[in-house]
Protein backbone atom coordinates (compact mmCIF):
# COMPACT_ATOMS: atom_id res chain seq x y z
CA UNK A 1 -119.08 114.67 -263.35
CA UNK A 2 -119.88 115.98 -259.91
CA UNK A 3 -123.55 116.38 -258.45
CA UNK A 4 -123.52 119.92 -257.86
CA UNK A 5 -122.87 119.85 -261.58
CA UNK A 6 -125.61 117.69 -262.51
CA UNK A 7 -127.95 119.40 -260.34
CA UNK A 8 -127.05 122.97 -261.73
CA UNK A 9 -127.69 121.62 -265.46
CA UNK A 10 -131.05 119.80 -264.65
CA UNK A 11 -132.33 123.24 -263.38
CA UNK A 12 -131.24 124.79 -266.07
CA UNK A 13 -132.95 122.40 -268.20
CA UNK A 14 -135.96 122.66 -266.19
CA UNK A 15 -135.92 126.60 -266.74
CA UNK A 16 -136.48 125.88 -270.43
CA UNK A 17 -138.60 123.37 -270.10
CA UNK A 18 -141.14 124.83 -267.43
CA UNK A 19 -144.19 126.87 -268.96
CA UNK A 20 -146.43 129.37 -267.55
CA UNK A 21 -149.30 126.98 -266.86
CA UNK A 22 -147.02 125.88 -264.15
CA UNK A 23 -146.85 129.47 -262.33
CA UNK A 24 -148.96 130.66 -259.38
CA UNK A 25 -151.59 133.28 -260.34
CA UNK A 26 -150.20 136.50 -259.47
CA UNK A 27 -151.09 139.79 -261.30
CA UNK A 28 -147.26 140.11 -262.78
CA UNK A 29 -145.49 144.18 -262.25
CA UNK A 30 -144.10 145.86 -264.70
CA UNK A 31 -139.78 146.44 -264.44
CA UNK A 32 -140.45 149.72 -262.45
CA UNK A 33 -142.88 149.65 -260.46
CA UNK A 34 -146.68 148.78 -259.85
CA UNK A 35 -149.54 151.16 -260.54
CA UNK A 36 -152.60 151.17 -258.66
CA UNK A 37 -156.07 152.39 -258.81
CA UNK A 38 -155.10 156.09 -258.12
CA UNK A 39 -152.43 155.61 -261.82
CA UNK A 40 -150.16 156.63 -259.12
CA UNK A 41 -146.90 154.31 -259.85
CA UNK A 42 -145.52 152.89 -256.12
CA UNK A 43 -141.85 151.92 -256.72
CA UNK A 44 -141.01 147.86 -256.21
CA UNK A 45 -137.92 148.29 -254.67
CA UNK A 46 -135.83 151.10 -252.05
CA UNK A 47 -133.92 151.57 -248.77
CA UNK A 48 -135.76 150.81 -245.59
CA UNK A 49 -134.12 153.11 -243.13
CA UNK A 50 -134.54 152.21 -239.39
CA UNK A 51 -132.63 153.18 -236.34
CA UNK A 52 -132.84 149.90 -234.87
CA UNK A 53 -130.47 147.74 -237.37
CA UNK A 54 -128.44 144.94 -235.61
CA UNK A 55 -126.11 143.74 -238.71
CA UNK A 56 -122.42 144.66 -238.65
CA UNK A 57 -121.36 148.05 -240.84
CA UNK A 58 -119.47 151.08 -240.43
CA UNK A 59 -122.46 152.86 -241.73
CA UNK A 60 -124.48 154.93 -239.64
CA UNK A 61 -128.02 155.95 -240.50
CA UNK A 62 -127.29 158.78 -242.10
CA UNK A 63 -124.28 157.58 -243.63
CA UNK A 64 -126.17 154.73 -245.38
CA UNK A 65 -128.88 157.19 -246.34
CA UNK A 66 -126.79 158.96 -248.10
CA UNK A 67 -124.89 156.55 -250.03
CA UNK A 68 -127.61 155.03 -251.22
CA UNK A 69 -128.79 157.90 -252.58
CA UNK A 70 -125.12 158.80 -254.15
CA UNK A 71 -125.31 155.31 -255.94
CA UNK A 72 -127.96 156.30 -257.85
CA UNK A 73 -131.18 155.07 -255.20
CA UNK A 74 -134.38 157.37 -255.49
CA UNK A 75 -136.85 155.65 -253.25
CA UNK A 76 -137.11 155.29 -249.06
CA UNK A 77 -139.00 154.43 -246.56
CA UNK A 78 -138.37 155.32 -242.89
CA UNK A 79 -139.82 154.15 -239.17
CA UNK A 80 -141.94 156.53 -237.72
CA UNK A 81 -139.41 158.38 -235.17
CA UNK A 82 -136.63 159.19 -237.25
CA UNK A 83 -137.89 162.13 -239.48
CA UNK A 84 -135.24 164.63 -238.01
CA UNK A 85 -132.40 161.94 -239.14
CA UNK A 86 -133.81 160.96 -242.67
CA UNK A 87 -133.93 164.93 -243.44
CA UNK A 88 -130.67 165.54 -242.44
CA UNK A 89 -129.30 162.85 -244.53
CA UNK A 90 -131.85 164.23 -247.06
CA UNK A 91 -129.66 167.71 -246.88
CA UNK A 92 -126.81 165.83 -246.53
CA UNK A 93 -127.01 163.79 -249.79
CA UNK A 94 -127.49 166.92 -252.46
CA UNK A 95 -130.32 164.93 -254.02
CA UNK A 96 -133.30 167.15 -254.14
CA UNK A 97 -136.35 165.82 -252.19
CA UNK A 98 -138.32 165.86 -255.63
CA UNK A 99 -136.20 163.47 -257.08
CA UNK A 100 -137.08 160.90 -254.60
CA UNK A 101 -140.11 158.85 -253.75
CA UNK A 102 -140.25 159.33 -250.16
CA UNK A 103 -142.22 157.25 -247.72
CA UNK A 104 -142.72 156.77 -243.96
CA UNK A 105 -145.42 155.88 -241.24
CA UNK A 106 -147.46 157.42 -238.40
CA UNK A 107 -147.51 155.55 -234.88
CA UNK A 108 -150.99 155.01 -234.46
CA UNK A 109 -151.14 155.28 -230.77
CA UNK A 110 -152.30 158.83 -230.21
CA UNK A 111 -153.79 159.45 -233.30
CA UNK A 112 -157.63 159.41 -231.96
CA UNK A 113 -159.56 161.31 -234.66
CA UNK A 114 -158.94 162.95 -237.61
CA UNK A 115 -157.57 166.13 -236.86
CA UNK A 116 -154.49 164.78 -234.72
CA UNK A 117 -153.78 162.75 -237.28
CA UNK A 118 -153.79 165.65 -239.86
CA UNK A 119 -151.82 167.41 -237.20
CA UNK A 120 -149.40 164.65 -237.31
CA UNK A 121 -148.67 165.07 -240.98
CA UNK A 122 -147.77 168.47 -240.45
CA UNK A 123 -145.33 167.39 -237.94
CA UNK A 124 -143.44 164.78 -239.64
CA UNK A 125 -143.16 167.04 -243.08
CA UNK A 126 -141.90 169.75 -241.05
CA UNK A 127 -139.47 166.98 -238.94
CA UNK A 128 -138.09 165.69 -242.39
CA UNK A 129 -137.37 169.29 -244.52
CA UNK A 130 -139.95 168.29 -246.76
CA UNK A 131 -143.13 169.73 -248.29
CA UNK A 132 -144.82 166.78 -249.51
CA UNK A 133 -144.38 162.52 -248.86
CA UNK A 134 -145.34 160.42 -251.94
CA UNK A 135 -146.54 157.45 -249.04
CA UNK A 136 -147.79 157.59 -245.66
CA UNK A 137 -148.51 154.84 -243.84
CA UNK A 138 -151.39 154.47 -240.41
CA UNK A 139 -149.13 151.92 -238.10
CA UNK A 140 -150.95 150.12 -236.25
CA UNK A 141 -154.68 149.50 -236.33
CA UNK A 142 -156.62 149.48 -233.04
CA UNK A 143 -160.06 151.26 -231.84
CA UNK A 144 -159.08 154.53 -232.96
CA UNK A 145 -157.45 153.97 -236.70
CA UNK A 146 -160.78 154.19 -238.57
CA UNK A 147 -160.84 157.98 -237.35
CA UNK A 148 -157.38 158.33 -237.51
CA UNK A 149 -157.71 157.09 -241.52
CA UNK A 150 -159.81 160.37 -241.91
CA UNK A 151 -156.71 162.10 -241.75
CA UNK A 152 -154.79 160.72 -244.23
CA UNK A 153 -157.50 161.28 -246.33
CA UNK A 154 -157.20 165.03 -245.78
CA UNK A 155 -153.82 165.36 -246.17
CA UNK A 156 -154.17 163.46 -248.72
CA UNK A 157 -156.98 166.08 -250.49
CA UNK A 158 -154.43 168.80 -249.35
CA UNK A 159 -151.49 167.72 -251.27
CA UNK A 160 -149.57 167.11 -248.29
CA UNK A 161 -149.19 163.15 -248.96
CA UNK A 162 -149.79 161.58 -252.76
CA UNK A 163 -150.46 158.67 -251.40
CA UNK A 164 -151.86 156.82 -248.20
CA UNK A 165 -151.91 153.48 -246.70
CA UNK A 166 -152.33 151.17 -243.76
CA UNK A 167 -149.95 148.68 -242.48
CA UNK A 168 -151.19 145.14 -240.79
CA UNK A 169 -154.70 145.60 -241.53
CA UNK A 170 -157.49 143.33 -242.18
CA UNK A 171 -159.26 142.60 -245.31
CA UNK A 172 -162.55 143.21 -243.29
CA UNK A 173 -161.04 146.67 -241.93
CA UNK A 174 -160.46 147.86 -245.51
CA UNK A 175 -163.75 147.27 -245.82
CA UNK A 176 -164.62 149.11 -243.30
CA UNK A 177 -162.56 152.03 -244.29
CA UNK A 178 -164.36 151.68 -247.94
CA UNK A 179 -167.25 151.46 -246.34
CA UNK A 180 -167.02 154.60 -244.17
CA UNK A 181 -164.93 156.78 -246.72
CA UNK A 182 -166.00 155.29 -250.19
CA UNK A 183 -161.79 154.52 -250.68
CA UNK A 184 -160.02 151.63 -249.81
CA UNK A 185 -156.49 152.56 -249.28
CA UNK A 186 -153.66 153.39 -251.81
CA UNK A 187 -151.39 150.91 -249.96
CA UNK A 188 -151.61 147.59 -247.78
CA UNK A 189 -148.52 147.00 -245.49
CA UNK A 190 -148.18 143.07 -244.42
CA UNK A 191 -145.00 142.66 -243.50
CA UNK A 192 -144.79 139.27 -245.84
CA UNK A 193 -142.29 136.84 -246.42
CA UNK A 194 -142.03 134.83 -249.68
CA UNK A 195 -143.51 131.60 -248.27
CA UNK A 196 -146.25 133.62 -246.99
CA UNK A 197 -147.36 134.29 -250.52
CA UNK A 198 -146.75 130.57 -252.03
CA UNK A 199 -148.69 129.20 -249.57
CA UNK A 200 -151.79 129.79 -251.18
CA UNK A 201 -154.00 129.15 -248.13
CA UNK A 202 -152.37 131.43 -245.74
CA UNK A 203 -154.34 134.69 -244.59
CA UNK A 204 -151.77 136.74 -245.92
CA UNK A 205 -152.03 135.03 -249.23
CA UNK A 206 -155.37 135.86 -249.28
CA UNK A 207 -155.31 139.03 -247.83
CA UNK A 208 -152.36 139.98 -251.28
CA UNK A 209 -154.36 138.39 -253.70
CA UNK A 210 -157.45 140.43 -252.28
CA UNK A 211 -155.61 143.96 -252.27
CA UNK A 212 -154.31 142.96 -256.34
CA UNK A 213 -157.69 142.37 -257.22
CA UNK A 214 -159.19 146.06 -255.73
CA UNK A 215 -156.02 147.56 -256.81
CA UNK A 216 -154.21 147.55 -253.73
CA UNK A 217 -150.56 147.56 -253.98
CA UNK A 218 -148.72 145.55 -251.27
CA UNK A 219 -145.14 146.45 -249.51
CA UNK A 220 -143.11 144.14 -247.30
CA UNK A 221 -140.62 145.79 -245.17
CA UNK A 222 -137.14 144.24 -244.15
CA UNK A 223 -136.63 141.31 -246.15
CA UNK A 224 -133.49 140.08 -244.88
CA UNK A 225 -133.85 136.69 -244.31
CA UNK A 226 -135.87 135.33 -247.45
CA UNK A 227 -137.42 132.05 -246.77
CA UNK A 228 -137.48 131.37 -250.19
CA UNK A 229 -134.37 129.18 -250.49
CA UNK A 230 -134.37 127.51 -254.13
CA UNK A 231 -131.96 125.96 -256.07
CA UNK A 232 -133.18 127.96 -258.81
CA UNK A 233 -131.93 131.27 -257.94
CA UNK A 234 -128.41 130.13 -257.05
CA UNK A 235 -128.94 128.73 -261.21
CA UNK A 236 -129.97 132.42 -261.89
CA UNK A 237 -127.60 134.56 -260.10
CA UNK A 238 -124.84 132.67 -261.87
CA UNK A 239 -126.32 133.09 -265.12
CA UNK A 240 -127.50 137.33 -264.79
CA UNK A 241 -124.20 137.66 -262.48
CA UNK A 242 -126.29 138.97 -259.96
CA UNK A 243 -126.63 137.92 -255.93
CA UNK A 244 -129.05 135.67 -254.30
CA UNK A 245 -130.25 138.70 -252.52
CA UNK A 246 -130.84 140.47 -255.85
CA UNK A 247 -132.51 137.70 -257.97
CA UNK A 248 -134.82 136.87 -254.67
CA UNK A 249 -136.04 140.62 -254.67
CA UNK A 250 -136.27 140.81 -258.52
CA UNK A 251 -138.48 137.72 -257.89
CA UNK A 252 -140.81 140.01 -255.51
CA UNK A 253 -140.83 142.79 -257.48
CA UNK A 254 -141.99 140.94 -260.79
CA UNK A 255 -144.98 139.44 -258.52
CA UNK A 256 -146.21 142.97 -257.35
CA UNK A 257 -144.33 143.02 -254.16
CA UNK A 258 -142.41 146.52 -253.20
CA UNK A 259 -140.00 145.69 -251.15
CA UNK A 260 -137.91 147.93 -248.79
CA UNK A 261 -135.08 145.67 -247.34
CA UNK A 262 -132.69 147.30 -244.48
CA UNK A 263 -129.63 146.93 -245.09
CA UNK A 264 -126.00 149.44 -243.87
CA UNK A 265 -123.91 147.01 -246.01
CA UNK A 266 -122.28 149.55 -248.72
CA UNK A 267 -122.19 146.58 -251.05
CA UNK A 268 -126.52 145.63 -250.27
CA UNK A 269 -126.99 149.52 -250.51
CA UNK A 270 -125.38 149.78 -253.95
CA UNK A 271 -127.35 146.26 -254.75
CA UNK A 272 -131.14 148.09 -253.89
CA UNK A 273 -130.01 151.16 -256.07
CA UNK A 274 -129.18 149.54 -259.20
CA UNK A 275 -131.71 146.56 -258.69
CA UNK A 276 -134.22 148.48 -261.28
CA UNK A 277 -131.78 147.63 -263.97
CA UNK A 278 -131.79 144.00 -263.53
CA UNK A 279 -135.26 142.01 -265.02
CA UNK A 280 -137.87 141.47 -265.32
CA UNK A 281 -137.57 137.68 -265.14
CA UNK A 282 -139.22 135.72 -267.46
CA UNK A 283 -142.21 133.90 -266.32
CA UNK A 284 -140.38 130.50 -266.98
CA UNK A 285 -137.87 131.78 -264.27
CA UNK A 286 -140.45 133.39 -261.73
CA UNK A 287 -142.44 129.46 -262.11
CA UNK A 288 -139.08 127.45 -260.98
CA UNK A 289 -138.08 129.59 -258.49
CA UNK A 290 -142.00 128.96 -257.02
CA UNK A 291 -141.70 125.26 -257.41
CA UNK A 292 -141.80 123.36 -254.45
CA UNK A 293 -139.65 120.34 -255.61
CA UNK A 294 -137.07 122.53 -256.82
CA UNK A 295 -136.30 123.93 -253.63
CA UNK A 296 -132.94 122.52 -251.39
């Protein structure tokens, strides 16, 4: 009897055996998605589409854009300078822009007060072919974002976005933004990996279990390289018939983690537009994956 044998039976032993007092406290997501304070429902998983992808595909941006949303994907998220491409994939795909949760970012740079910012929204709707964005995202955070949050706000009061958030901020800048505008925001950007959020004592640990208890849902962008290598998923892609990839994002997903991976691979593409149907996993499953001594 070999040892990779051996070893795949013992974790599936231990994925029977292991019980939910052995988990990490997370607040656990529901198979769609993860509603926050506003009861407005951000999607766990979509396409992160960026014009600076390295990995080998025939796929151009648009290309892959469209695909995705051919295979039956309804949610993206795009870099801040590309709204003239996404839109024309938009047209391109014959999926109306109501069907799809659409989400993007402003470069916080020259954003100095409010009414840029506002100005900016305006801009990137009218960039993209679209009336409304169900996301946007403040970039960066320097001396300026607090003002520049003020716009967002309006846009927000306008119709214009449904939802608005910040990406790399502080704990103690939410505050501030609380603070100043009696909101926190709808979103919290921190570009985390998966060891990020089992290492309990981290600052981005802290800073996602902060944002779950004020209602704050979180979004990693570009998970292509999960650091979470454990035995246990290779156990549970086998047994669901899924990929690593896919039982590693389900994993996310299930702790309240959207996640918008980049990807031009047609195979990853049609992976992130089905991945809704796969899970939840049980919280057995979501514990072993977690545990340190299970991991290669």
């Amino acid at each position: 009897m070999s040892i990779e044998y051996l070893g795949s039976r013992m974790i599936s032993l231990m994925l029977l055996l292991t019980t939910s007092a052995d988990a990490l406290q997370f607040k656990v997501a529901n198979k769609v998605g993860i509603a926050h304070r506003t009861k407005e429902v951000i999607p766990l998983i979509g396409y992160g589409v960026t014009d600076n992808y390295s990995g080998s595909s025939n796929l151009s941006l648009k290309e892959s854009v469209v695909y995705y949303l051919r295979s039956g994907g309804r949610t993206l998220n795009w870099h801040c300078h590309i709204d003239n491409d996404v839109g024309a994939a938009l047209q391109a795909s014959g999926v109306s822009p109501s069907e799809i949760f659409l989400s993007s970012c402003l470069w916080g740079g020259g954003l100095r007060n409010a009414k840029i910012t506002r100005q900016a929204v305006e801009e990137k709707l009218k960039d993209t072919g679209v009336k409304t964005l169900d996301l946007l995202m403040l970039h960066d955070d320097n001396e300026w974002a607090i003002e520049a949050f003020k716009g967002l706000l309006d846009a927000k009061a306008e119709g214009l976005v449904k939802n608005v958030g910040v990406m790399d901020f502080t704990m103690e800048r939410m505050n501030e933004l609380q603070q100043k505008y009696g909101v926190y925001p709808d979103v919290w950007y921190g570009n985390l990996e998966p060891n990020d959020v089992l290492n309990s004592s981290s600052i981005k640990a802290k800073t996602f279990r902060w944002c779950q208890e004020r209602g704050i849902s979180v979004i990693s962008i570009g998970w292509t390289d999960l650091s979470l290598e454990s035995e246990a998923i290779h156990v549970l892609a086998k047994k669901y018939g899924k990929s690593f990839m896919e039982v590693s994002f389900r994993w996310a997903m299930d702790r309240g983690i959207t996640v918008f991976p980049c990807s031009r691979s047609p195979g990853h593409l049609r992976e992130l537009a089905k991945l809704q149907e796969f899970g939840p996993l049980t919280e057995n499953e979501l514990a072993l994956i977690e545990r340190r001594d299970a991991h290669m």
